[in-house]
PDB file of N, CA and C in Angstrom:
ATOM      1  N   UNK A   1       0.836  -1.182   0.000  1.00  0.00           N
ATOM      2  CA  UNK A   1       0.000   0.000   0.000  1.00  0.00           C
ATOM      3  C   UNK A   1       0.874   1.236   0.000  1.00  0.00           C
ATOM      4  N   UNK A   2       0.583   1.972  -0.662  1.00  0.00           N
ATOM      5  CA  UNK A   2       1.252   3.419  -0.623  1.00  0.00           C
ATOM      6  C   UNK A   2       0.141   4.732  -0.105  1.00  0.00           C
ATOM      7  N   UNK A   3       1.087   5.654   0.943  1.00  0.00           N
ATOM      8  CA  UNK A   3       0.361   6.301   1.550  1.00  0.00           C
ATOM      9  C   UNK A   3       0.823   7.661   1.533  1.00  0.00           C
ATOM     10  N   UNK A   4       0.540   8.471   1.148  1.00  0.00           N
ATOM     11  CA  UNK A   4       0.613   9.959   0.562  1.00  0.00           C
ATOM     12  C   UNK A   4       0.119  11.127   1.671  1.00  0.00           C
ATOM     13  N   UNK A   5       1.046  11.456   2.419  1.00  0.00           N
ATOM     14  CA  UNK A   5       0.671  12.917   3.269  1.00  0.00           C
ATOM     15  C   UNK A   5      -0.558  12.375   4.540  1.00  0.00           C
ATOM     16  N   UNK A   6      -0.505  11.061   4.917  1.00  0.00           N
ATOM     17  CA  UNK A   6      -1.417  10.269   5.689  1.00  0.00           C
ATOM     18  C   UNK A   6      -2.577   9.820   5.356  1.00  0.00           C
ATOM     19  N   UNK A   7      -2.614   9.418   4.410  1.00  0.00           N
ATOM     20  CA  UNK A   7      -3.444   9.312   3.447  1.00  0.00           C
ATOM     21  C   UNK A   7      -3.231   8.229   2.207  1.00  0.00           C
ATOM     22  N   UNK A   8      -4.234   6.826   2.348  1.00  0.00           N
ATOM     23  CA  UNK A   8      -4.040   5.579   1.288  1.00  0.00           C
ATOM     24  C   UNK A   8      -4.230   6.147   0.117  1.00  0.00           C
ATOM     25  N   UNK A   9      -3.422   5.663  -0.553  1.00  0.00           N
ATOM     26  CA  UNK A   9      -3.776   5.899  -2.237  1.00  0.00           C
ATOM     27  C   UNK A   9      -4.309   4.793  -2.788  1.00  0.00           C
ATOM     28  N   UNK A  10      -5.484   4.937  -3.252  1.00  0.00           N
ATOM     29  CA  UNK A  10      -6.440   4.274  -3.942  1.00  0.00           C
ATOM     30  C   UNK A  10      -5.616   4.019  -5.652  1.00  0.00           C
ATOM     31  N   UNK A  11      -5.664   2.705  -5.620  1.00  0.00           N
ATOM     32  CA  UNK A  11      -4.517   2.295  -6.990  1.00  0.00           C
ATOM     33  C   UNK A  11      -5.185   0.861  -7.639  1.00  0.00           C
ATOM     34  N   UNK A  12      -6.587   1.197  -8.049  1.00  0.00           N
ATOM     35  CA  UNK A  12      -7.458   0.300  -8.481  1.00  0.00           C
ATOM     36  C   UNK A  12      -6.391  -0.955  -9.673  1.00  0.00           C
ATOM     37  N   UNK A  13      -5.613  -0.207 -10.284  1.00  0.00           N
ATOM     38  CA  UNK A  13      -5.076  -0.621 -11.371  1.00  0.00           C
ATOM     39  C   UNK A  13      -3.793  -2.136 -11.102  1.00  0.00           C
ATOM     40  N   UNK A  14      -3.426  -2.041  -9.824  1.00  0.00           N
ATOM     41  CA  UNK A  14      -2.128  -2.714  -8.862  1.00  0.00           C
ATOM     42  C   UNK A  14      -3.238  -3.415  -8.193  1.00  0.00           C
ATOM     43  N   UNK A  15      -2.534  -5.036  -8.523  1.00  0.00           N
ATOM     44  CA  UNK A  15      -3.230  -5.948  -7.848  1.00  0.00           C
ATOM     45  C   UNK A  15      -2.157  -6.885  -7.297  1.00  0.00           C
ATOM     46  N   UNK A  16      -2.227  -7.346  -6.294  1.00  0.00           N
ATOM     47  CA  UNK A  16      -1.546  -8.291  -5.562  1.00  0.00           C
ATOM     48  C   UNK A  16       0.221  -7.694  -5.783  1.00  0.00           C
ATOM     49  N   UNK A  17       0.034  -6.328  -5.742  1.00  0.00           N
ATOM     50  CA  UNK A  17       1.242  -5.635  -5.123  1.00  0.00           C
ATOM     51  C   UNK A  17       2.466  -6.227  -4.133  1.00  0.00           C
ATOM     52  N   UNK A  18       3.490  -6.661  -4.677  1.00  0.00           N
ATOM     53  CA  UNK A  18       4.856  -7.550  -3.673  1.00  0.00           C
ATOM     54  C   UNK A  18       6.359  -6.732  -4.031  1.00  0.00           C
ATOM     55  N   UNK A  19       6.885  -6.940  -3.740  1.00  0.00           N
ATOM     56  CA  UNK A  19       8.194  -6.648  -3.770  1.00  0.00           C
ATOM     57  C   UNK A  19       8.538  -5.652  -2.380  1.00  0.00           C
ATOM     58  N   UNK A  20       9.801  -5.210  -2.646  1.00  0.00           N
ATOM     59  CA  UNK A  20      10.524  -4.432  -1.723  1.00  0.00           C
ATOM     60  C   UNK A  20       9.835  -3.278  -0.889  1.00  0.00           C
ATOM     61  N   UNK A  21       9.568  -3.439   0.374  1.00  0.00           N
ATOM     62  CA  UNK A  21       8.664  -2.514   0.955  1.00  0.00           C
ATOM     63  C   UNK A  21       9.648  -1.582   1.933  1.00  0.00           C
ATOM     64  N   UNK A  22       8.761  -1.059   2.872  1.00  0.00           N
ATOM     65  CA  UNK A  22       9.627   0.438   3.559  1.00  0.00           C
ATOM     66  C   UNK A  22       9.090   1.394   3.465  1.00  0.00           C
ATOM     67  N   UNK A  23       9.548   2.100   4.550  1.00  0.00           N
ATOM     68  CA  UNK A  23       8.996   3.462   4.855  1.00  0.00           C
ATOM     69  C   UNK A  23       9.925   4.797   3.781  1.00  0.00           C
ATOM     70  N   UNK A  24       9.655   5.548   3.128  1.00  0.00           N
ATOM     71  CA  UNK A  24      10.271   6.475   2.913  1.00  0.00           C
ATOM     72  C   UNK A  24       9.518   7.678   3.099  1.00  0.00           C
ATOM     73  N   UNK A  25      10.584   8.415   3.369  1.00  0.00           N
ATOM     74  CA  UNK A  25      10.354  10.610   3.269  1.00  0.00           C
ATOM     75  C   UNK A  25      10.668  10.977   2.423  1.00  0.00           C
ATOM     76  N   UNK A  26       9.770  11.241   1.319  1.00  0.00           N
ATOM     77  CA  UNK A  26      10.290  12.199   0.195  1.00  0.00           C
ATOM     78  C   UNK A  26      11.056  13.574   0.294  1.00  0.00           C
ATOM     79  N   UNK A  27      11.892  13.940  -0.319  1.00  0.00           N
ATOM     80  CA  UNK A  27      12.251  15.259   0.187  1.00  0.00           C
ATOM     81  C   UNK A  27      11.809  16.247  -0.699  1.00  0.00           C
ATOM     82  N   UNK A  28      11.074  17.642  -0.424  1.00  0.00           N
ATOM     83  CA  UNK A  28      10.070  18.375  -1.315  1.00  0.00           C
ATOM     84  C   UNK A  28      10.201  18.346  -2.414  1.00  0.00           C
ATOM     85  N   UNK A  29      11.844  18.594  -2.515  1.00  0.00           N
ATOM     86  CA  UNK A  29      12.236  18.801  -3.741  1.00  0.00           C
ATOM     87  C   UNK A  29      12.455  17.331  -5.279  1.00  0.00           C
ATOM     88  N   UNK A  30      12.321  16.062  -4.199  1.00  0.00           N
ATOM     89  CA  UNK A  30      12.606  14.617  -4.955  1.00  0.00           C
ATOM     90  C   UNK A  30      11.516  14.420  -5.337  1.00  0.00           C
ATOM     91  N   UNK A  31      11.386  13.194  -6.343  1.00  0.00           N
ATOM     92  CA  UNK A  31      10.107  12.519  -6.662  1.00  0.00           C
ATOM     93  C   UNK A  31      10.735  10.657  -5.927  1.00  0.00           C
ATOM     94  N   UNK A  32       9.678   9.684  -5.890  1.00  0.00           N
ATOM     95  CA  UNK A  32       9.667   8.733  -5.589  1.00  0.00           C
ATOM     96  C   UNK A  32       8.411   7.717  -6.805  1.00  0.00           C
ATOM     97  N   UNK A  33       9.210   7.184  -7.699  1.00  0.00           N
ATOM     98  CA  UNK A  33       8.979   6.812  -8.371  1.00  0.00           C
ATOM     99  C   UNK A  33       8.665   5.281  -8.600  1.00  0.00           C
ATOM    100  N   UNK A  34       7.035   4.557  -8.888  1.00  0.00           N
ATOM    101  CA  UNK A  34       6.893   3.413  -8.879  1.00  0.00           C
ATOM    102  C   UNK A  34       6.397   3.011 -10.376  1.00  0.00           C
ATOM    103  N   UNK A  35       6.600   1.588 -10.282  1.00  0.00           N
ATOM    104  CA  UNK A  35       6.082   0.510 -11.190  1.00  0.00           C
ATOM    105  C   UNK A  35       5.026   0.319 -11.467  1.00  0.00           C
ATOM    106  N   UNK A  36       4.232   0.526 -12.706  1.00  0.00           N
ATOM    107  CA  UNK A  36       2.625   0.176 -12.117  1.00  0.00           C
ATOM    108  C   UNK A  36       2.697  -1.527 -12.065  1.00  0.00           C
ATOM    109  N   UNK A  37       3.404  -2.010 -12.492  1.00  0.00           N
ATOM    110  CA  UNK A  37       3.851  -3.829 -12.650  1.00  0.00           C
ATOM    111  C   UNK A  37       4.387  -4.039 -11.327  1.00  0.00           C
ATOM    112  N   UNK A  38       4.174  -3.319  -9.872  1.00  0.00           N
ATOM    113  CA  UNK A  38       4.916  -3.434  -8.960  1.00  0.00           C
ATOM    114  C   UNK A  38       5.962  -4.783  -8.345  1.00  0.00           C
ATOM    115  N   UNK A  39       5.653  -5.754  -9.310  1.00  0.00           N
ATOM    116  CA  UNK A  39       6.407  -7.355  -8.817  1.00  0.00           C
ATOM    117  C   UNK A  39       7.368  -7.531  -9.777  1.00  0.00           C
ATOM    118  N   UNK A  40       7.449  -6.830 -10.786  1.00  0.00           N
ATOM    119  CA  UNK A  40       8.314  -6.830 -11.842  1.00  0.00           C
ATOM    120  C   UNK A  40       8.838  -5.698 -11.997  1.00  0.00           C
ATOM    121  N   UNK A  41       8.436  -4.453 -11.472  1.00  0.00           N
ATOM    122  CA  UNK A  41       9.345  -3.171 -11.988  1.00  0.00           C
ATOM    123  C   UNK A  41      10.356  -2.742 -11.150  1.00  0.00           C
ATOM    124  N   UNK A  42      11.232  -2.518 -11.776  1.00  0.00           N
ATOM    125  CA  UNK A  42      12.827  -1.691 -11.091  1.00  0.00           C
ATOM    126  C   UNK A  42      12.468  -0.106 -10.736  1.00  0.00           C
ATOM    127  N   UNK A  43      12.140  -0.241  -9.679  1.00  0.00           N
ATOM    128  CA  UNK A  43      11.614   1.255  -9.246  1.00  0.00           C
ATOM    129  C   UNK A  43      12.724   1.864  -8.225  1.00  0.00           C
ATOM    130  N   UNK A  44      11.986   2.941  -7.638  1.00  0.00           N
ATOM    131  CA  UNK A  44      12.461   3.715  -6.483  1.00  0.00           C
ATOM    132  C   UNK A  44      12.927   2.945  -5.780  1.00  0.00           C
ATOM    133  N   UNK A  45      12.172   1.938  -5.176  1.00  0.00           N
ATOM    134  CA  UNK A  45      12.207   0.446  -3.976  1.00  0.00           C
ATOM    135  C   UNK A  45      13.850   0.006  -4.226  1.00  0.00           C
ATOM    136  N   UNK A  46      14.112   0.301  -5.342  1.00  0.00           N
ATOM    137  CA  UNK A  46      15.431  -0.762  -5.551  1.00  0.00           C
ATOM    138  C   UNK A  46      16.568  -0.508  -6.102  1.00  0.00           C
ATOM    139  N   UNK A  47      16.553   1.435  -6.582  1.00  0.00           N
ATOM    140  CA  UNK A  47      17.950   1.891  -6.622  1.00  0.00           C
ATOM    141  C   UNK A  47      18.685   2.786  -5.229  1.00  0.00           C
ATOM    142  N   UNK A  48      19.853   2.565  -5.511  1.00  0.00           N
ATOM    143  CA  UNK A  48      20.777   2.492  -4.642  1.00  0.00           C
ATOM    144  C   UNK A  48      19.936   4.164  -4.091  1.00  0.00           C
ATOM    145  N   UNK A  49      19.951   5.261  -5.027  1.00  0.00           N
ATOM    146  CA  UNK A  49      19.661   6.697  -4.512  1.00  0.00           C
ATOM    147  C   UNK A  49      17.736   6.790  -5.066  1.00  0.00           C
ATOM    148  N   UNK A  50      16.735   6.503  -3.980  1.00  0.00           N
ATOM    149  CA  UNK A  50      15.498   6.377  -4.483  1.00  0.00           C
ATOM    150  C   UNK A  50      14.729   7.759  -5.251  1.00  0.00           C
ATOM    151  N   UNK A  51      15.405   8.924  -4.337  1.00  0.00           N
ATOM    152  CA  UNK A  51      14.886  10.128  -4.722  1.00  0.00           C
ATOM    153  C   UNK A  51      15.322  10.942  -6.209  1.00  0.00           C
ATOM    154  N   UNK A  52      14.805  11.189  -6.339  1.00  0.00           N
ATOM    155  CA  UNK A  52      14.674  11.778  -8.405  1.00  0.00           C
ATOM    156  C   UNK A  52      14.621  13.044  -8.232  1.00  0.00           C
ATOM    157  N   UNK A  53      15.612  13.849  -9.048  1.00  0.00           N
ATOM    158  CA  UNK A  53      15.219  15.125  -9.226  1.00  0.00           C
ATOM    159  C   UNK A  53      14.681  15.889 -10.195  1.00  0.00           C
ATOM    160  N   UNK A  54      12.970  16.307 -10.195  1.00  0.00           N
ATOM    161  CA  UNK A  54      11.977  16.638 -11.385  1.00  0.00           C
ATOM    162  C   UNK A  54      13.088  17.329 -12.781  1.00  0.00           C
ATOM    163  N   UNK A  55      13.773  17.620 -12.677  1.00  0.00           N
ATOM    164  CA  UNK A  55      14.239  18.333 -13.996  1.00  0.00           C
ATOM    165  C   UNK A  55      15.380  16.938 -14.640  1.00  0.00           C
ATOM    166  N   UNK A  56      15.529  15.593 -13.815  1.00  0.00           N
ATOM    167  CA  UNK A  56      16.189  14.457 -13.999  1.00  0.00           C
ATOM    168  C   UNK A  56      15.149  13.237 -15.025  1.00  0.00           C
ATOM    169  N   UNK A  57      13.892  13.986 -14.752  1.00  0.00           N
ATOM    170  CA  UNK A  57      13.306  13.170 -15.411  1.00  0.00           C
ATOM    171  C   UNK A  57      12.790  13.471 -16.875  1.00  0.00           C
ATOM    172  N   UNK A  58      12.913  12.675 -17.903  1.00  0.00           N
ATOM    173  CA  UNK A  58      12.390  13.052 -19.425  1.00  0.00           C
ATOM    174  C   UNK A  58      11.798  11.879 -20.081  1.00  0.00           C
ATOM    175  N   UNK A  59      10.616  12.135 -20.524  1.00  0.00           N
ATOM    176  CA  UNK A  59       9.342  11.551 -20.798  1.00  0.00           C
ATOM    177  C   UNK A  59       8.118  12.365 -21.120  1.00  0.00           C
ATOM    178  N   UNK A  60       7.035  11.355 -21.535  1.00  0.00           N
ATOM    179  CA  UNK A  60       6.153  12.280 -22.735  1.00  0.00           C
ATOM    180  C   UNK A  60       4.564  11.293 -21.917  1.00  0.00           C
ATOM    181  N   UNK A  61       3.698  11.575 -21.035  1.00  0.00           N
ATOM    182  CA  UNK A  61       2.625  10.907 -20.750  1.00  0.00           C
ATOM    183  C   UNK A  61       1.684  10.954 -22.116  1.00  0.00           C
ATOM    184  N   UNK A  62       1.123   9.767 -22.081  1.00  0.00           N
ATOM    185  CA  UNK A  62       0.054   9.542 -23.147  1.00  0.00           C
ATOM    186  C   UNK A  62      -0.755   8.799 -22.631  1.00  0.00           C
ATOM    187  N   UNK A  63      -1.950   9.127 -22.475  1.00  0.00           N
ATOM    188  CA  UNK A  63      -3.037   8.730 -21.628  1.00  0.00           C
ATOM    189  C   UNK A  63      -4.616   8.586 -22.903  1.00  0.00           C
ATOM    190  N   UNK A  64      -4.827   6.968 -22.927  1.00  0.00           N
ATOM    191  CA  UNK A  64      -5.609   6.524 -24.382  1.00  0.00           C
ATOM    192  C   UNK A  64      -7.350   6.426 -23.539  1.00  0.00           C
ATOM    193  N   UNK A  65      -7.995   6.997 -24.199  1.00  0.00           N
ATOM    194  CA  UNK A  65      -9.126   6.605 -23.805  1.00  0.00           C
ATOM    195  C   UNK A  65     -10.251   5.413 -23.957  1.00  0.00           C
ATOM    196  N   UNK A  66     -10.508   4.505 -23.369  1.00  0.00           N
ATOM    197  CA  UNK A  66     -10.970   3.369 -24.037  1.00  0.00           C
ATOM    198  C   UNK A  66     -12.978   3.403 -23.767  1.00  0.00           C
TER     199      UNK A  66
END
């Protein structure tokens, strides 16, 4: 389960969610970045430095309507 500012995040899409768990503190300025494949993806959970810095990241969202 992932929990946001005390607060569950509802993640209809993630089912039977496993791998590497833990508490983290984002720091304002980092992102913390997951898998939506959470049992198979190489995420935040599992590099050496978890926190991302927004201008570190490059990518294009595309969101399909069905």
């Amino acid at each position: 389960r992932v929990w946001v500012d005390g607060e569950e995040l509802v993640e209809s899409h993630v089912v039977h969610a496993s791998g590497p768990a833990g508490t983290y503190v984002v720091p304002a300025d980092r992102l913390f970045l997951l898998g939506d494949n959470r049992t198979g993806s190489s995420d935040s959970r599992t590099w050496p430095e978890p926190y991302v810095s927004a201008s570190a990241v490059l990518g294009k969202a595309i969101w399909f309507r069905s």
